[in-house]
Structures are given as C-alpha cells and as structure tokens.
N, C-alpha and C. Protein backbone atom coordinates (compact mmCIF):
# COMPACT_ATOMS: atom_id res chain seq x y z
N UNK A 1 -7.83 -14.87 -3.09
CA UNK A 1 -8.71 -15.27 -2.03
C UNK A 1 -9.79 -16.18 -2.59
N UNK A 2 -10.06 -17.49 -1.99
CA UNK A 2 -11.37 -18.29 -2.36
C UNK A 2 -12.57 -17.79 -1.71
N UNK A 3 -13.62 -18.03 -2.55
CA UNK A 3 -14.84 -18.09 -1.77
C UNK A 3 -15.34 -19.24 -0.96
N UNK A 4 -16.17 -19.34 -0.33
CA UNK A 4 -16.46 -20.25 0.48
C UNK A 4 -17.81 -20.96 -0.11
N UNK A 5 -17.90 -21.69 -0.97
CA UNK A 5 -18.69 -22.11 -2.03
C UNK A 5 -20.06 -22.18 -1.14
N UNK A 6 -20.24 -23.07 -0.25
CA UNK A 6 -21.39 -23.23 0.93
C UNK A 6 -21.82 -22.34 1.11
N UNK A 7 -21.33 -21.38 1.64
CA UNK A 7 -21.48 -19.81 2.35
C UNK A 7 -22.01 -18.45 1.48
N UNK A 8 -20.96 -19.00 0.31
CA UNK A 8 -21.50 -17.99 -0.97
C UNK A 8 -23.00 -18.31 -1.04
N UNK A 9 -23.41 -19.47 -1.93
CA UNK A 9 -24.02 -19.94 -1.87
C UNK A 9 -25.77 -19.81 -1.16
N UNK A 10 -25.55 -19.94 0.08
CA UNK A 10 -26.22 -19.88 1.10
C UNK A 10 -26.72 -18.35 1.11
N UNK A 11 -25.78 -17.41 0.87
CA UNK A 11 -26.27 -15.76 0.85
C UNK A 11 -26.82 -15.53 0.02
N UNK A 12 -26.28 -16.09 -0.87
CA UNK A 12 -27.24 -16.06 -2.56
C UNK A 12 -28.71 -16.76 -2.22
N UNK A 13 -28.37 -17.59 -2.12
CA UNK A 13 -30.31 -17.95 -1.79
C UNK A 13 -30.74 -17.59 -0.67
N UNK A 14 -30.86 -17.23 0.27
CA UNK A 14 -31.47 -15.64 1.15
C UNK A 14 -31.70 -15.18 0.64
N UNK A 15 -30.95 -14.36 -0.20
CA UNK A 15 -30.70 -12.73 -0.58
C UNK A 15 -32.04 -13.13 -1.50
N UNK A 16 -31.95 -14.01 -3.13
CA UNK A 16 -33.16 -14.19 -3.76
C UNK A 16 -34.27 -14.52 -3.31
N UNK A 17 -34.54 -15.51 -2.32
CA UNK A 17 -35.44 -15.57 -1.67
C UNK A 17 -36.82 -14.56 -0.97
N UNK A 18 -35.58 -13.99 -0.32
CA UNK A 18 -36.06 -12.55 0.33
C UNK A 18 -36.74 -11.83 -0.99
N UNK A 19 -35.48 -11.35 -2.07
CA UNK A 19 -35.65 -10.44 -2.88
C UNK A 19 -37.37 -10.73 -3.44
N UNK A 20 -37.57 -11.86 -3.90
CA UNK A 20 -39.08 -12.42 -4.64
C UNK A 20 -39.93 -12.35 -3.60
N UNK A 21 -39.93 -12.88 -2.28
CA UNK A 21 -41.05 -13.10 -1.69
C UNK A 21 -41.57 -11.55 -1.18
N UNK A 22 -40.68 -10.25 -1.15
CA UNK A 22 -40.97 -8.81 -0.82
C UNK A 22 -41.58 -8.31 -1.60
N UNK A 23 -41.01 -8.56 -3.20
CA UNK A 23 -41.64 -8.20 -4.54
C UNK A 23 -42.90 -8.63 -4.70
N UNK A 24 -43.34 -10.10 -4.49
CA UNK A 24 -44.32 -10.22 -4.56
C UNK A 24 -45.57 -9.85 -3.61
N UNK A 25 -45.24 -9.76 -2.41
CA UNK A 25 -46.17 -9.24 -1.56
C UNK A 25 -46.02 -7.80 -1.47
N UNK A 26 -45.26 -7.03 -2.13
CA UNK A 26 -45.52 -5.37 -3.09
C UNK A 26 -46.61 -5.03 -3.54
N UNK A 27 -46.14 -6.18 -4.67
CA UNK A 27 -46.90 -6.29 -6.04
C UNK A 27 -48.43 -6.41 -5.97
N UNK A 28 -48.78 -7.47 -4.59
CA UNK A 28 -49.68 -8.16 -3.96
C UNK A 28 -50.51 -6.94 -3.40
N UNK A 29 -50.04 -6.16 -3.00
CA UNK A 29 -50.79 -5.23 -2.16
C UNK A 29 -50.91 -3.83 -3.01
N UNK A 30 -49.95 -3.65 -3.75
CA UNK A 30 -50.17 -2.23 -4.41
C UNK A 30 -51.32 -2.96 -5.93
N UNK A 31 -50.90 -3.84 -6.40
CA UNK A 31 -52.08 -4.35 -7.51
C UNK A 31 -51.22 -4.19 -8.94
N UNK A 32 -51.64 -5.03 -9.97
CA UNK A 32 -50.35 -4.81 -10.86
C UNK A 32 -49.71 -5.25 -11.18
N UNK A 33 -48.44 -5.28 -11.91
CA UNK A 33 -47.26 -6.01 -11.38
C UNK A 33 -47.30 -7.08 -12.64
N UNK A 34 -47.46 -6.98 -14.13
CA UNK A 34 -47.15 -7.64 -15.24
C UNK A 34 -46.37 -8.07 -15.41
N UNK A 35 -44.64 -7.44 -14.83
CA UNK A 35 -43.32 -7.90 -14.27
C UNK A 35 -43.38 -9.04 -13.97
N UNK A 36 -43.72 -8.98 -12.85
CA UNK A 36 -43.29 -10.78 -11.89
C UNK A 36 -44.25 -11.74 -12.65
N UNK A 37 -45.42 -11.77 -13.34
CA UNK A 37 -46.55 -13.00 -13.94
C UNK A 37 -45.45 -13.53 -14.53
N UNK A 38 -44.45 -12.80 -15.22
CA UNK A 38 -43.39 -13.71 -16.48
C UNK A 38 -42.92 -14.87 -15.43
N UNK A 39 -42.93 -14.40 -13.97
CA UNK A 39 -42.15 -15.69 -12.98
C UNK A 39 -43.31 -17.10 -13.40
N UNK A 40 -43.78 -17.06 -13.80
CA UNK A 40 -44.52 -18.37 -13.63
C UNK A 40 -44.11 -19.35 -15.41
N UNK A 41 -43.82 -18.42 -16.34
CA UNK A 41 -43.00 -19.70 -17.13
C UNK A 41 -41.91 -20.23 -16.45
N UNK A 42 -41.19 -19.93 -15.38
CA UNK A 42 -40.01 -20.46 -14.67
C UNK A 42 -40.49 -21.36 -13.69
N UNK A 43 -41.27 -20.46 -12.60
CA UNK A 43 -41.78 -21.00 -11.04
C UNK A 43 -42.51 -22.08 -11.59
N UNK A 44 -42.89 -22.92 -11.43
CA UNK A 44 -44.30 -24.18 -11.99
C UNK A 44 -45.27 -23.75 -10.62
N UNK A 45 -46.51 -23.15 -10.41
CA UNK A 45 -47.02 -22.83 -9.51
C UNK A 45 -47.47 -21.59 -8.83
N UNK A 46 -46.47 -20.70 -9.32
CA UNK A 46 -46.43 -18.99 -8.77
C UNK A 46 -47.51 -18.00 -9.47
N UNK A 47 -47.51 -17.77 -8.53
CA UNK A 47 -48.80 -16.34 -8.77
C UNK A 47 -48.58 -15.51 -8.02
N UNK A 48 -48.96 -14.09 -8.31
CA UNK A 48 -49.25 -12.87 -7.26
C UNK A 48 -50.25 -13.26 -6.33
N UNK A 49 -49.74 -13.87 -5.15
CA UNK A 49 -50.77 -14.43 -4.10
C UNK A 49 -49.90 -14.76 -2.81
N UNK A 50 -50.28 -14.92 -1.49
CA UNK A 50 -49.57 -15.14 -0.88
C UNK A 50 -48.64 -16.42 -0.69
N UNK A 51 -49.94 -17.58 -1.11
CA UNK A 51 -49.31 -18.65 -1.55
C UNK A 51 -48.14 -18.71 -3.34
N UNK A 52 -48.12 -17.98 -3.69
CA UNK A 52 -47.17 -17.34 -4.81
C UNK A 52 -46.00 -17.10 -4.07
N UNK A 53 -46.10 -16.16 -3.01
CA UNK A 53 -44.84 -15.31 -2.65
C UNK A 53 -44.28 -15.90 -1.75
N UNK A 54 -44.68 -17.29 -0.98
CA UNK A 54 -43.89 -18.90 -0.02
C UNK A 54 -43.27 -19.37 -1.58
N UNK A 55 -44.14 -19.99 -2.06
CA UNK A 55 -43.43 -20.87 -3.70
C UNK A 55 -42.44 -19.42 -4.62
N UNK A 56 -42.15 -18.47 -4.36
CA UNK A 56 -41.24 -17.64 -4.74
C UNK A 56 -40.21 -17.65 -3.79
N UNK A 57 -40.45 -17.41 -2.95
CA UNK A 57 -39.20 -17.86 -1.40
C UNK A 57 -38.60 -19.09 -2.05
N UNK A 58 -39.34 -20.32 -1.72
CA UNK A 58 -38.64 -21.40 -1.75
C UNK A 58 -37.55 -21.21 -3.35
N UNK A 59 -38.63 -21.17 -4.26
CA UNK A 59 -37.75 -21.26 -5.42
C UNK A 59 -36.63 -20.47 -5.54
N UNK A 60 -36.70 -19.16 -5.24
CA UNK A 60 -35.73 -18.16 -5.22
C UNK A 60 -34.32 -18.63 -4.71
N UNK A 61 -35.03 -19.37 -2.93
CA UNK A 61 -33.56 -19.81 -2.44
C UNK A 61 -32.90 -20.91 -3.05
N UNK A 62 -33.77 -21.82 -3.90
CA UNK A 62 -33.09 -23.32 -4.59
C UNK A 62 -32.35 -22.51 -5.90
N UNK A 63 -33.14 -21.52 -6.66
CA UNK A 63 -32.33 -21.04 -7.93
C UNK A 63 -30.92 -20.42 -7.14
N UNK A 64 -31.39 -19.10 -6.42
CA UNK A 64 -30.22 -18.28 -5.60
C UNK A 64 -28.88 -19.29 -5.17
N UNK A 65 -29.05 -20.01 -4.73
CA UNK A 65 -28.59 -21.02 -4.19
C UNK A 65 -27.81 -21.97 -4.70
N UNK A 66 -28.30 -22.52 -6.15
CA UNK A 66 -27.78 -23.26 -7.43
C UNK A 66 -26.30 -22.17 -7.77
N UNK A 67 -27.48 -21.05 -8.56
CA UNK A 67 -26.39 -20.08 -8.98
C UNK A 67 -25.38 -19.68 -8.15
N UNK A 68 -25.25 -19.38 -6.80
CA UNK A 68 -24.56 -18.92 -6.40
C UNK A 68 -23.13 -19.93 -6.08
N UNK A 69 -23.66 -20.82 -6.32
CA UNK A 69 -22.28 -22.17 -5.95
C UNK A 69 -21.83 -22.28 -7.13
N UNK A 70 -22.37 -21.71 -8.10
CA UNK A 70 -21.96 -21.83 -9.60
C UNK A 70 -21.24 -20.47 -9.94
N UNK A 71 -21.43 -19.94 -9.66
CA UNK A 71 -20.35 -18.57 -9.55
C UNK A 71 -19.45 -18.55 -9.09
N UNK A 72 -19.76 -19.24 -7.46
CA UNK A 72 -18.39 -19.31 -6.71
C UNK A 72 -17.47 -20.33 -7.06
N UNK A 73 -17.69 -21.59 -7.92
CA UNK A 73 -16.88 -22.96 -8.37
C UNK A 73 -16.21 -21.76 -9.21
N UNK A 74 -16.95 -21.27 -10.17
CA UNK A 74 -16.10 -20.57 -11.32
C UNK A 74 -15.29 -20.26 -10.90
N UNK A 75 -15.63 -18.85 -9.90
CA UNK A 75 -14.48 -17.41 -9.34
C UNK A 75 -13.24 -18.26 -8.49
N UNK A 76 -13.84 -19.56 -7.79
CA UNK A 76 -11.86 -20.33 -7.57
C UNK A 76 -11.75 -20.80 -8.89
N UNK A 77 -12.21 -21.05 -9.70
CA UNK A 77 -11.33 -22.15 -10.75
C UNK A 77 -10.71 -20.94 -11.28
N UNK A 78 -10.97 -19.36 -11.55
CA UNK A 78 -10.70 -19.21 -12.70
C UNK A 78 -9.43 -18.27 -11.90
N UNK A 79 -9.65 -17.53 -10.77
CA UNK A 79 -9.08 -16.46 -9.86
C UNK A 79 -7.78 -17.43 -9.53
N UNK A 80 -6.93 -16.44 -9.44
CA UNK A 80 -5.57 -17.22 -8.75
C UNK A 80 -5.04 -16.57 -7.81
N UNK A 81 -4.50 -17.56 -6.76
CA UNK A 81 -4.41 -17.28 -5.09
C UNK A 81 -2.88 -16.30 -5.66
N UNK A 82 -2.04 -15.93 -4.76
CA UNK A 82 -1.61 -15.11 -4.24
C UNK A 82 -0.66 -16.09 -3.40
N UNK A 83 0.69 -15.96 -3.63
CA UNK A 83 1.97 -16.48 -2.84
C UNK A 83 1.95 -15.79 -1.52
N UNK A 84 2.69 -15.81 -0.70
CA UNK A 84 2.92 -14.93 0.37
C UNK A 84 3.96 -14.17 0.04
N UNK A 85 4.74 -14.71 -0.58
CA UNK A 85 5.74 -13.54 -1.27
C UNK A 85 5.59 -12.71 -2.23
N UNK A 86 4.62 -12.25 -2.70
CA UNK A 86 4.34 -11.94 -3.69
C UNK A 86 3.66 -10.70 -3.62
C-alpha cells in the first residue's frame, strides 16, 4: 500500500504543530519548562510566550510537514506493492 505523500504529510504537520503550540502554552501557564528553551537553537524566534507558542505552531507544521513527506517518499520507495495475485 502507498502513502499519500500530501496527506501524510499534511497530518504530520497538524499533529506537530498542535503538539508544540499545547506544550508551550502548558509550559506557559504552569511555569518552568527548561525542556522546550532547547526549541530556540532550532525555532529562530521562540520563547515560552504566547507569541512563542504561534512561531512554534507555524514552525512545527513547516518541520512536521517537511518530515513527514520525507518519510512517506521513503516508505513508497522502499515498501513493495502487492500483485493481486499474490
């Protein structure tokens, strides 16, 4: 079975998106959170702030998003379909 590279893709950056911008407005409200600061050698811009946790959205869905079409190119190149007879 192929994946649907677009589609993969597309869930993957949601899914990260979501995942960072929740974390950070956690993090944001409970106080804390030494974890996510490491995001800012990556993010150019990010902080535990609300304006942090939009620029974690966005980035999340462009990384999520990268990677996930990059997983899915792999999993057809490398996976092999299935005859009907078979």
């Amino acid at each position: 079975m192929k994946l649907n590279k677009r589609a993969f893709a597309l869930a993957t950056g949601i899914l990260w998106a979501i995942a960072i911008f929740i974390a950070t407005i956690y993090v944001m409200i409970k106080g804390g959170g030494n974890t996510l600061v490491l995001l800012q050698q990556f993010f150019w811009g990010y902080g535990i702030s609300f304006g942090g946790a939009i620029l974690g959205l966005i980035y999340g869905f462009v990384w999520g998003f990268i990677w996930g079409w990059i997983f899915s190119w792999l999993y057809n190149l490398i996976g092999k379909e299935k005859k009907e007879g078979q």
